[in-house]
N, C-alpha and C. Protein backbone atom coordinates (compact mmCIF):
# COMPACT_ATOMS: atom_id res chain seq x y z
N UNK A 1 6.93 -23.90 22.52
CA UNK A 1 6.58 -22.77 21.67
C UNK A 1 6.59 -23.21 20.22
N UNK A 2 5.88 -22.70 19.44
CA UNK A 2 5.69 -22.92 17.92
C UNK A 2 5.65 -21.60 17.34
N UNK A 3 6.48 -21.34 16.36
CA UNK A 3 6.32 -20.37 15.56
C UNK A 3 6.12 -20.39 13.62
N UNK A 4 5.87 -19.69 13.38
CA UNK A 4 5.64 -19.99 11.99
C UNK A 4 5.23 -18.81 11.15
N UNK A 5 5.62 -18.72 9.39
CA UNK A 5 5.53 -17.45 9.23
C UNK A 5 5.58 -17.60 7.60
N UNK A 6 4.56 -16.61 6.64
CA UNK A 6 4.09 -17.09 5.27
C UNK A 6 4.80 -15.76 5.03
N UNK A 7 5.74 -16.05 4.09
CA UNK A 7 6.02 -14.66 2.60
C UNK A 7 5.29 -15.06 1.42
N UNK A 8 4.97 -14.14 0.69
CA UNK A 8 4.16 -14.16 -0.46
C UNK A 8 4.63 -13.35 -1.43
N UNK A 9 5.09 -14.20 -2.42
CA UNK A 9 5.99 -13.41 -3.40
C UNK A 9 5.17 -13.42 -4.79
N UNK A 10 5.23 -12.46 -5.39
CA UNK A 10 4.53 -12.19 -6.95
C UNK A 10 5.34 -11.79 -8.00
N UNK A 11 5.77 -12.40 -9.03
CA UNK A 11 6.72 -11.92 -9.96
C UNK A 11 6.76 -11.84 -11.26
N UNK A 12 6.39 -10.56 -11.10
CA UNK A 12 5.65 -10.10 -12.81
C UNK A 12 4.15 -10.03 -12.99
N UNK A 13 4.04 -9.09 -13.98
CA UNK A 13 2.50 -8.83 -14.47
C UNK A 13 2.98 -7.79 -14.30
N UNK A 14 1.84 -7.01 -15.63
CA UNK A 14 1.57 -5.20 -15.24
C UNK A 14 0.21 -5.13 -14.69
N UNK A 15 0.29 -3.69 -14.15
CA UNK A 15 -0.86 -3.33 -13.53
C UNK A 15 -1.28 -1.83 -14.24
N UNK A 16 -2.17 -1.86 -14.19
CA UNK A 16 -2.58 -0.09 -14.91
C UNK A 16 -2.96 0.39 -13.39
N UNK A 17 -2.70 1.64 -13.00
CA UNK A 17 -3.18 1.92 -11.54
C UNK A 17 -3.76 3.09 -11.75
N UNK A 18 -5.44 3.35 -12.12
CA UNK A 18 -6.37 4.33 -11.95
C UNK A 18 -6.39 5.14 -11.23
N UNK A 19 -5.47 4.86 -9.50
CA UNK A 19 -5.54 5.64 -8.60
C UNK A 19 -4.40 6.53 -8.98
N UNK A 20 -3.26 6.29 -9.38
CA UNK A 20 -2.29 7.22 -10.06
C UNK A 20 -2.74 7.87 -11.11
N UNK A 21 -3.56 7.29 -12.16
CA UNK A 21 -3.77 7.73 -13.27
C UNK A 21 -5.03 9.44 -13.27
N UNK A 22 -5.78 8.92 -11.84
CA UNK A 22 -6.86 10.27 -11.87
C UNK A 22 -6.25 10.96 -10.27
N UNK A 23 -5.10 10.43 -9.50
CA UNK A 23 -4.85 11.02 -8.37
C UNK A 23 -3.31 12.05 -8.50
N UNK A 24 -2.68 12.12 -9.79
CA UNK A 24 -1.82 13.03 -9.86
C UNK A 24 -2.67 13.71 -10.86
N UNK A 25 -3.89 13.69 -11.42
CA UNK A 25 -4.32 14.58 -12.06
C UNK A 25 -5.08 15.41 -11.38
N UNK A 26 -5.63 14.89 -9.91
CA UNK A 26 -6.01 16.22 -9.12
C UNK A 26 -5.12 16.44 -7.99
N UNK A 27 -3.70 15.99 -8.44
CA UNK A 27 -3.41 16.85 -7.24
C UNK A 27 -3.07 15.92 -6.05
N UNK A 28 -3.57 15.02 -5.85
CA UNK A 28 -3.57 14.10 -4.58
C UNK A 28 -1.87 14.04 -3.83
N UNK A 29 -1.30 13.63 -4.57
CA UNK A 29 0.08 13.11 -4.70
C UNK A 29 0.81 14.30 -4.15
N UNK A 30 1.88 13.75 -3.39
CA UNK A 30 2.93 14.98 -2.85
C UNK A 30 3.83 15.45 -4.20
N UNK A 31 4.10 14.23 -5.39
CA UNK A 31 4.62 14.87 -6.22
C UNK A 31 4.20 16.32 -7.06
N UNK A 32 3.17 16.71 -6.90
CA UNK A 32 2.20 17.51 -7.61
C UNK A 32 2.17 18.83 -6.58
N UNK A 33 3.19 18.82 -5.81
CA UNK A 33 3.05 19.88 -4.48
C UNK A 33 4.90 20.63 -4.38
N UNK A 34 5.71 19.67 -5.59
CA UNK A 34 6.81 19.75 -5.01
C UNK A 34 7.79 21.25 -5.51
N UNK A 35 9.09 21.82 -5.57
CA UNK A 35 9.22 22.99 -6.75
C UNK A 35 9.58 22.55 -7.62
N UNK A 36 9.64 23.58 -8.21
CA UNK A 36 9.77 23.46 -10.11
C UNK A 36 11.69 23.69 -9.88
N UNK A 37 12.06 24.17 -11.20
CA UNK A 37 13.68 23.64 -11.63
C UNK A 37 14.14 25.90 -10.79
N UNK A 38 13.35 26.34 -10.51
CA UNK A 38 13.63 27.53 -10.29
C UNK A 38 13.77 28.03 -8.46
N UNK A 39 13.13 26.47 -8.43
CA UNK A 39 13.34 26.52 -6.81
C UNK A 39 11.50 27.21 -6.49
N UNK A 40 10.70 26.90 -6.94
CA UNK A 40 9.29 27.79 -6.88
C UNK A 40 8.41 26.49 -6.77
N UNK A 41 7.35 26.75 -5.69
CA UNK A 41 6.34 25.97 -5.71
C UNK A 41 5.22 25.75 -6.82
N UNK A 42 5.42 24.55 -7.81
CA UNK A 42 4.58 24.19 -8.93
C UNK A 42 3.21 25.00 -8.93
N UNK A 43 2.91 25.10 -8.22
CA UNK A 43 1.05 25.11 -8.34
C UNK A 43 1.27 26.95 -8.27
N UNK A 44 2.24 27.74 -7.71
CA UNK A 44 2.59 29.24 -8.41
C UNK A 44 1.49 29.09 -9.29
N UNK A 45 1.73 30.64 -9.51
CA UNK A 45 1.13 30.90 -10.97
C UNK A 45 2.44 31.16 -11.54
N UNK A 46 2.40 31.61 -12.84
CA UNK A 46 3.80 31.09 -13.74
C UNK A 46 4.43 32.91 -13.50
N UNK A 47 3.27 33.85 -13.10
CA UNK A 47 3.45 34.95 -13.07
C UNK A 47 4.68 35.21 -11.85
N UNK A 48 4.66 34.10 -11.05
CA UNK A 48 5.52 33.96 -9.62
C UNK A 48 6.29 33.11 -9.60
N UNK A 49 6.33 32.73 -11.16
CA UNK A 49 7.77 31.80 -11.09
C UNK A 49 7.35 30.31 -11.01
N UNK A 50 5.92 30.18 -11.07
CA UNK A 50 5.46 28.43 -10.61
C UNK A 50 5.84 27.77 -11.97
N UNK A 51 4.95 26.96 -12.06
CA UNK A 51 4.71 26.14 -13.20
C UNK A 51 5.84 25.16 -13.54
N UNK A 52 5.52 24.68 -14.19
CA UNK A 52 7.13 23.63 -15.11
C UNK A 52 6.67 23.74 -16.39
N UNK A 53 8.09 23.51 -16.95
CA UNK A 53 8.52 23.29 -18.45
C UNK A 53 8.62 21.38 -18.70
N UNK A 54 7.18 21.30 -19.49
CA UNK A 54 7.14 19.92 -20.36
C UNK A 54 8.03 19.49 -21.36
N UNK A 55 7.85 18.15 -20.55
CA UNK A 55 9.49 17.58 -22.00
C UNK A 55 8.82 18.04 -23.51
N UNK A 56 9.41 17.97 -24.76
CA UNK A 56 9.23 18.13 -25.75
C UNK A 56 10.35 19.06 -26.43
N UNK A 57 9.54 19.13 -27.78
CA UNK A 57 10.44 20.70 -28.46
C UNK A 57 9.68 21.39 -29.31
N UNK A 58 10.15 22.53 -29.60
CA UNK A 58 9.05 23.17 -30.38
C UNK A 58 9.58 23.10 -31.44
N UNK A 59 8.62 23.80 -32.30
CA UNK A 59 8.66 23.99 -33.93
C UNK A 59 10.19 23.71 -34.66
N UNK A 60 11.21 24.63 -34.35
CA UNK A 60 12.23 24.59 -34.41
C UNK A 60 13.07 22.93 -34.06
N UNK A 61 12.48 22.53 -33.42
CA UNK A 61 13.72 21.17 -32.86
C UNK A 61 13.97 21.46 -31.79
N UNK A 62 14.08 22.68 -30.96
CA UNK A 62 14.80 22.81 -30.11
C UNK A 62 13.87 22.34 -28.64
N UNK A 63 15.05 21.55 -27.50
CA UNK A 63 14.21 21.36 -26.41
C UNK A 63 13.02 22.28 -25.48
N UNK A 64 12.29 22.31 -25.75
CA UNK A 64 11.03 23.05 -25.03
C UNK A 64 11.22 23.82 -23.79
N UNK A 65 11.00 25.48 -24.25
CA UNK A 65 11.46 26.01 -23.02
C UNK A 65 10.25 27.43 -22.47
N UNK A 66 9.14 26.56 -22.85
CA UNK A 66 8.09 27.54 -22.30
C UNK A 66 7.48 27.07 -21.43
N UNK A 67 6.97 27.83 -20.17
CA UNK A 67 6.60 27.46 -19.12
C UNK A 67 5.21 27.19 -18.83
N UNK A 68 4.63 25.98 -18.54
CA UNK A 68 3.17 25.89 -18.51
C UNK A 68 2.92 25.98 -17.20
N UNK A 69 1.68 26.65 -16.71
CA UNK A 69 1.22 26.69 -15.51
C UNK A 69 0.51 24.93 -15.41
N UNK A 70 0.89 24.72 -13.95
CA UNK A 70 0.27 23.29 -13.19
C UNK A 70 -0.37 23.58 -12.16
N UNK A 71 -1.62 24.89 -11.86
CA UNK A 71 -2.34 25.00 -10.74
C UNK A 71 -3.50 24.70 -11.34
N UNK A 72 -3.78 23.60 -11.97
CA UNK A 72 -5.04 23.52 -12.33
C UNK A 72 -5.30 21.89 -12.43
N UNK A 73 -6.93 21.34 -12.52
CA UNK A 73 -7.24 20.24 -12.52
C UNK A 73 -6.18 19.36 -14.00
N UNK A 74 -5.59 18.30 -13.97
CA UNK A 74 -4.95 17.52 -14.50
C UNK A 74 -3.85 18.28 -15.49
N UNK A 75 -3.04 19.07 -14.59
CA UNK A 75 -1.38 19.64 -15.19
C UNK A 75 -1.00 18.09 -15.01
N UNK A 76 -0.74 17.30 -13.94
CA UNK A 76 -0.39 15.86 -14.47
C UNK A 76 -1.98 14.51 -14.31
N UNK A 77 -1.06 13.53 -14.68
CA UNK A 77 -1.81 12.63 -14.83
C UNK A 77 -1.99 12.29 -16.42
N UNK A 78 -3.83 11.69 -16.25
CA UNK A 78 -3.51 11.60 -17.85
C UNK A 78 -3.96 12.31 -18.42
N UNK A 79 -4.24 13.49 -18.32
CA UNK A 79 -4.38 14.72 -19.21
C UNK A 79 -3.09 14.85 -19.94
N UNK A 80 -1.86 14.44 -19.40
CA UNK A 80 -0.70 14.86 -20.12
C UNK A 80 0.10 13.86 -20.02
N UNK A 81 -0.26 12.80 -20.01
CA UNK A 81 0.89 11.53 -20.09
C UNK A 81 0.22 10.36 -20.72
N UNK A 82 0.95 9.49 -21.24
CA UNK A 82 -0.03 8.49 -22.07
C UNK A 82 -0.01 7.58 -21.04
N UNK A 83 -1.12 6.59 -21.17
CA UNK A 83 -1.51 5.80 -20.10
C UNK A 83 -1.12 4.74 -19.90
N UNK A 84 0.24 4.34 -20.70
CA UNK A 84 1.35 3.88 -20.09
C UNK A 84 1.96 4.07 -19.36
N UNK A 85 2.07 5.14 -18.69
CA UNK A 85 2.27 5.83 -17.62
C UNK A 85 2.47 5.40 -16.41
N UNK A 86 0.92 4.90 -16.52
CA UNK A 86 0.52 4.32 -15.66
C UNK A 86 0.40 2.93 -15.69
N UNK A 87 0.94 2.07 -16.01
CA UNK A 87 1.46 0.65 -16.16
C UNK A 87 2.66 0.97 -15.22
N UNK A 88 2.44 -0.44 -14.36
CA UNK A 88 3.65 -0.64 -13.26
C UNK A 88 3.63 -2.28 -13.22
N UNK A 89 5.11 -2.13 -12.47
CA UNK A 89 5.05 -3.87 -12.80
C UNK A 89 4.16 -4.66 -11.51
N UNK A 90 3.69 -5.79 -11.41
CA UNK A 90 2.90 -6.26 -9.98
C UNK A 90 3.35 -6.93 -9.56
N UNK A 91 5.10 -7.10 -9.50
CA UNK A 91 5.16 -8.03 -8.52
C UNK A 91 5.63 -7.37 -6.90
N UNK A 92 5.39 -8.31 -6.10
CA UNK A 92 5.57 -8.06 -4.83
C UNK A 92 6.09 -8.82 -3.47
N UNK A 93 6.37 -8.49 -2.18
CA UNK A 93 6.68 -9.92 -0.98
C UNK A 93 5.96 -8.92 -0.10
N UNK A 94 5.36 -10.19 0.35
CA UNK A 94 4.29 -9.47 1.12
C UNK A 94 5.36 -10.20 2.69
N UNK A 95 4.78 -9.99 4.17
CA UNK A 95 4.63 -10.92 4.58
C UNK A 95 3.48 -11.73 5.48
N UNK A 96 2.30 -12.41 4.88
CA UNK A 96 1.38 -12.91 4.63
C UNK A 96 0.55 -12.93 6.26
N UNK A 97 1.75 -13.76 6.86
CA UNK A 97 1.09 -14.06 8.13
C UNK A 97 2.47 -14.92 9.02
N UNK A 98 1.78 -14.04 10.24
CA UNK A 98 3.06 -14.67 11.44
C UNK A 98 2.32 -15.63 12.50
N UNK A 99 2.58 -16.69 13.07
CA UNK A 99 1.96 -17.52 14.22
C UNK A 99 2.99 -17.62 15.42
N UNK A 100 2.27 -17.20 16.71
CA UNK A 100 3.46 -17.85 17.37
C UNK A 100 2.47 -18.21 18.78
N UNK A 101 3.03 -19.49 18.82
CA UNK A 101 2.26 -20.34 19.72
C UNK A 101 2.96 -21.46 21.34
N UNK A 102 2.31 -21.49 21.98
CA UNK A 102 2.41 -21.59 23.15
C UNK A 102 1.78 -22.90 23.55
N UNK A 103 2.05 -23.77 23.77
CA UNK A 103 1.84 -25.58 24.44
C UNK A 103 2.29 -25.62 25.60
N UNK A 104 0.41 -25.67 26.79
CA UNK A 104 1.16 -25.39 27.97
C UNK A 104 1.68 -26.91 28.43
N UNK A 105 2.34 -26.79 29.13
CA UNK A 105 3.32 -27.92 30.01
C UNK A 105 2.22 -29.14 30.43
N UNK A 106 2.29 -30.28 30.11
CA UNK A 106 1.58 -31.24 30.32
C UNK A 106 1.12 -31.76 32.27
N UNK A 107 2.53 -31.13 32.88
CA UNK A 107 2.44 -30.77 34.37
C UNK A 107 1.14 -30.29 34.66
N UNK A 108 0.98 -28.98 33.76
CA UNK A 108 0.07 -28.04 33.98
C UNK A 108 -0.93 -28.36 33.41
N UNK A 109 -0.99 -29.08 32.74
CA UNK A 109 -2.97 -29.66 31.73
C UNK A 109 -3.34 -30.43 32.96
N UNK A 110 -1.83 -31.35 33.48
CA UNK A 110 -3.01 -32.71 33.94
C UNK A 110 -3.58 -32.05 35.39
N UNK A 111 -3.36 -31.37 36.31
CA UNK A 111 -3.80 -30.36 37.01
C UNK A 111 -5.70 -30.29 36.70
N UNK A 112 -5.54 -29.62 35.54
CA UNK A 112 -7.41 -29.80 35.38
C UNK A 112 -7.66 -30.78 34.71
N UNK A 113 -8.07 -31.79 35.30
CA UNK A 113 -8.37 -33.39 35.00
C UNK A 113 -9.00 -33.33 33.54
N UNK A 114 -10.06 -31.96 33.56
CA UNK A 114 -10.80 -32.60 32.05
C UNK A 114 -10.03 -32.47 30.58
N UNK A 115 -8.90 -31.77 30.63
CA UNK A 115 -8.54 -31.21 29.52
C UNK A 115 -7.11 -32.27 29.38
N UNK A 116 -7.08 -32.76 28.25
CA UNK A 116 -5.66 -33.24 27.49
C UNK A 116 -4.53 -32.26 27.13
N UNK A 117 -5.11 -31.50 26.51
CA UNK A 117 -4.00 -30.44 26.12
C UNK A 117 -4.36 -28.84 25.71
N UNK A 118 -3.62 -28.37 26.03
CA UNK A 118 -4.17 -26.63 25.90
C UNK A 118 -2.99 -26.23 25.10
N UNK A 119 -3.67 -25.00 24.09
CA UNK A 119 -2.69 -24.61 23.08
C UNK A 119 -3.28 -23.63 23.43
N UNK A 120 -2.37 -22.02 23.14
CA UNK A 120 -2.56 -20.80 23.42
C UNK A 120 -2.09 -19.75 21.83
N UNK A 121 -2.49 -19.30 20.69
CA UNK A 121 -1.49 -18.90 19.76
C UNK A 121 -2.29 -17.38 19.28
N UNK A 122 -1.37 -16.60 18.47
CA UNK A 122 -1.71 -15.26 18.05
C UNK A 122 -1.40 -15.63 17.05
N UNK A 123 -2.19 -14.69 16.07
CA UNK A 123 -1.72 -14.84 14.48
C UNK A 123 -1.89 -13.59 14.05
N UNK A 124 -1.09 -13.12 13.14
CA UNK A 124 -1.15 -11.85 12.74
C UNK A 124 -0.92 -11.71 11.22
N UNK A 125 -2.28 -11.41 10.32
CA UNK A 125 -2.11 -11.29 9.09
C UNK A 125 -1.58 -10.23 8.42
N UNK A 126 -1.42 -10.26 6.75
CA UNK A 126 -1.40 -8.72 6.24
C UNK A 126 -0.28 -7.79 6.96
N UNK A 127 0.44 -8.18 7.24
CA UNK A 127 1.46 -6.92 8.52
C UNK A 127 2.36 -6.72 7.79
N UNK A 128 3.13 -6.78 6.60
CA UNK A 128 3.93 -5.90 5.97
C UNK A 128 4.17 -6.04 4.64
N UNK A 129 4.17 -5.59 3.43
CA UNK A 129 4.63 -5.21 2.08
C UNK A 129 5.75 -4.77 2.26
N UNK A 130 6.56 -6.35 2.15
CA UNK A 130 8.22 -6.17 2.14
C UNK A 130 8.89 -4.78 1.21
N UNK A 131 7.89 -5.50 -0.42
CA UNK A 131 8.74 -4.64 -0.92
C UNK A 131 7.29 -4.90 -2.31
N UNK A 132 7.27 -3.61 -3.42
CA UNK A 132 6.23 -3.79 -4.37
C UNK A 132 6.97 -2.18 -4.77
N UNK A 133 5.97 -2.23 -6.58
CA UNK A 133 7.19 -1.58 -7.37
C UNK A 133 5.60 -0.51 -7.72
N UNK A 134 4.82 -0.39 -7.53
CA UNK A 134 3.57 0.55 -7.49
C UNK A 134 3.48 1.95 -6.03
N UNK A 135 3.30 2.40 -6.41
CA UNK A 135 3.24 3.94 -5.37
C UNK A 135 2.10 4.15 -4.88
N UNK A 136 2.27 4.13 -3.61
CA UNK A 136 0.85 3.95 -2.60
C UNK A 136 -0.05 3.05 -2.50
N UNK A 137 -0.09 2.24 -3.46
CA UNK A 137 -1.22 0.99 -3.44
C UNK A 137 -0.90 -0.07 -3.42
N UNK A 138 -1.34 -1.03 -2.95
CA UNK A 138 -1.42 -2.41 -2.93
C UNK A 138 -1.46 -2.89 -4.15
N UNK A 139 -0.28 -3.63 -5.18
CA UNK A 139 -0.45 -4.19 -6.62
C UNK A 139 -1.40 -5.23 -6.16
N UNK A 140 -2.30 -5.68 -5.06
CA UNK A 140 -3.30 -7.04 -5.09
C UNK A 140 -4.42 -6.15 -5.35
N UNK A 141 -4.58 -5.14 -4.82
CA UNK A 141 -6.25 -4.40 -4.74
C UNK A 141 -6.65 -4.56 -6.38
N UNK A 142 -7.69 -4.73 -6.46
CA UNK A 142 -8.10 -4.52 -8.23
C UNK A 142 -9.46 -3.57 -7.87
N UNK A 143 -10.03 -2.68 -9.17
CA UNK A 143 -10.79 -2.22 -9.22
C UNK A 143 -12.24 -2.77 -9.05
N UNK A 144 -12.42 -3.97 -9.25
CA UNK A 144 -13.57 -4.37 -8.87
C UNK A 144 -13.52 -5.90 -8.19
N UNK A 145 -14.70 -6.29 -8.28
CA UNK A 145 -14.83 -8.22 -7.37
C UNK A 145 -14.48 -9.21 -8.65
N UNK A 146 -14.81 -10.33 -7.90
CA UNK A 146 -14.16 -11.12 -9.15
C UNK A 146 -12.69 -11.77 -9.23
N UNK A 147 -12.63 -11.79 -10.15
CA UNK A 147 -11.14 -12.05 -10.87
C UNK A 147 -10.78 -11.26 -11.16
N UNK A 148 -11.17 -9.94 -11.64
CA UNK A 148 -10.13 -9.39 -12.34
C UNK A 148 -8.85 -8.63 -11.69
N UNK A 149 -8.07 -8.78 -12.79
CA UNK A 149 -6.76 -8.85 -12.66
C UNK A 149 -5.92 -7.56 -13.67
N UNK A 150 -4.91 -6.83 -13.45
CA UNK A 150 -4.09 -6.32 -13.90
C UNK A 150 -4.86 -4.73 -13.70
N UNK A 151 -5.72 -4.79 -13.34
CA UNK A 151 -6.94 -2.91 -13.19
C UNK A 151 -6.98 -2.67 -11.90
N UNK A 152 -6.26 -1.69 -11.29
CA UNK A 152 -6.22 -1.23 -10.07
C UNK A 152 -6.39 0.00 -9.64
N UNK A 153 -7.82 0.31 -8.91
CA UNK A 153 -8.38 1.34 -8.64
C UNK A 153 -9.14 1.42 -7.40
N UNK A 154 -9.44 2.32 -6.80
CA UNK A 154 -10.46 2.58 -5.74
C UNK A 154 -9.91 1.82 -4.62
N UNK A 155 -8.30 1.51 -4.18
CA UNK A 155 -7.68 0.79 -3.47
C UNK A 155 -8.27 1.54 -1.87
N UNK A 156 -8.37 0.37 -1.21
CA UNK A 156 -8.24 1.02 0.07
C UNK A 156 -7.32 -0.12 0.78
N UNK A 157 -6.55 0.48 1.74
CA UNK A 157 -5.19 -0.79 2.36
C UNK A 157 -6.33 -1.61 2.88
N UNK A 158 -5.23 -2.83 2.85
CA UNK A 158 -5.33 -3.90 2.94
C UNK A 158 -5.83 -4.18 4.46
N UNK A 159 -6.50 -4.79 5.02
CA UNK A 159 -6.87 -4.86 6.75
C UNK A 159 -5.88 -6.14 7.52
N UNK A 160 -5.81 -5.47 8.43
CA UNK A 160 -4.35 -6.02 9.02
C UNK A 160 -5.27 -6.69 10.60
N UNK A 161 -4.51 -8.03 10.41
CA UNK A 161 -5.55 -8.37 11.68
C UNK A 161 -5.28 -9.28 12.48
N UNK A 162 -5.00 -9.38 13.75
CA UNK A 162 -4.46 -10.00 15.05
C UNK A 162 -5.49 -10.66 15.39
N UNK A 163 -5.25 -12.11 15.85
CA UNK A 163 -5.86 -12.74 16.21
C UNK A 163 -5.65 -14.13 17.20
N UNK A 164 -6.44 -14.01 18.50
CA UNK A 164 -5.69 -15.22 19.17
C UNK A 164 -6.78 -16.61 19.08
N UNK A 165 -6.26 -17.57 19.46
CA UNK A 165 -7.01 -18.78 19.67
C UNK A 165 -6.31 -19.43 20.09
N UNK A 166 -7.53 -19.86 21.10
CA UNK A 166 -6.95 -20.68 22.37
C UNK A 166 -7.85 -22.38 22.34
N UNK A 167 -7.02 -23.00 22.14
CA UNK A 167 -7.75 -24.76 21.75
C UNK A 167 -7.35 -25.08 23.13
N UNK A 168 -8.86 -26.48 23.06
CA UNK A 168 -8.67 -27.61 24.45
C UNK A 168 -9.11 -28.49 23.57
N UNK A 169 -7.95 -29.82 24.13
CA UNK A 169 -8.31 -30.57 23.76
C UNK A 169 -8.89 -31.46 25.01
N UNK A 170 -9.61 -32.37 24.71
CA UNK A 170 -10.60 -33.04 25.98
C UNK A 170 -10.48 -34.34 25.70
């Protein structure tokens, strides 16, 4: 038997993540669904107790204690947060890829005269994001082809993929 197995570690870089930046502004996000400090579901109208109170203060100095309604297109995101916000750090451990393989018994090759040796193995890529400091997305996805690097948008997960191969040698 042979086994074998790739971690992939990334440490450091920021990432700006577009999908956070326009997906808590409509809403996408469970955070954007959750209650407010009154025990009331955000997206309320403020008439029912919804809404939240934004950090700040008013005129006076004093900490901010008026209630804005959040049932509408971009209560968060970056309608109301600077787009630092949305900067996260990119590093990550992936774990890359697993092999585990099978060398049948030389008993058993020489049996079919034509073959020297038979190997039997599975490989399985992409199968887990140990650990990454971005919310819902893959810090590798980038917004477009290429190189570029640190712009992350329009993520779709990563494809995860099993695969066997079976060698003769002759």
């Amino acid at each position: 038997f042979s086994f074998g197995f790739l971690i992939d570690i990334r440490r450091g870089g920021d990432v700006f993540s577009l999908d956070q930046y326009y997906g808590l502004a409509t809403g996408l996000y469970p955070e954007t669904a959750i209650n407010n400090d009154l025990g009331n579901p955000l997206r309320n109208s403020n008439a029912t107790g919804g809404g939240i109170i934004r950090a700040g203060v008013d005129a006076t100095g004093k900490p901010n204690a008026v209630r804005a309604s959040a049932n509408f297109y971009g209560a968060y995101g970056y309608r109301y947060s600077p787009p630092a916000g949305f900067v996260y750090d990119g590093s990550f451990a992936k774990l890359r890829e697993v092999s585990l393989g099978y060398q049948f018994p030389q008993s058993m090759v020489n049996k079919i005269k034509i073959f020297k040796d038979i190997q039997f193995t599975v490989v399985g890529r992409n199968l887990w994001i140990i650990s990454k400091n971005m919310p819902y997305s893959d810090p590798e996805e980038t917004y477009g082809a290429g190189n570029l690097q640190g712009y992350q948008g329009n993520a779709y997960p990563a494809n995860r993929t099993i695969s066997a191969n079976l060698k003769f040698t002759f």
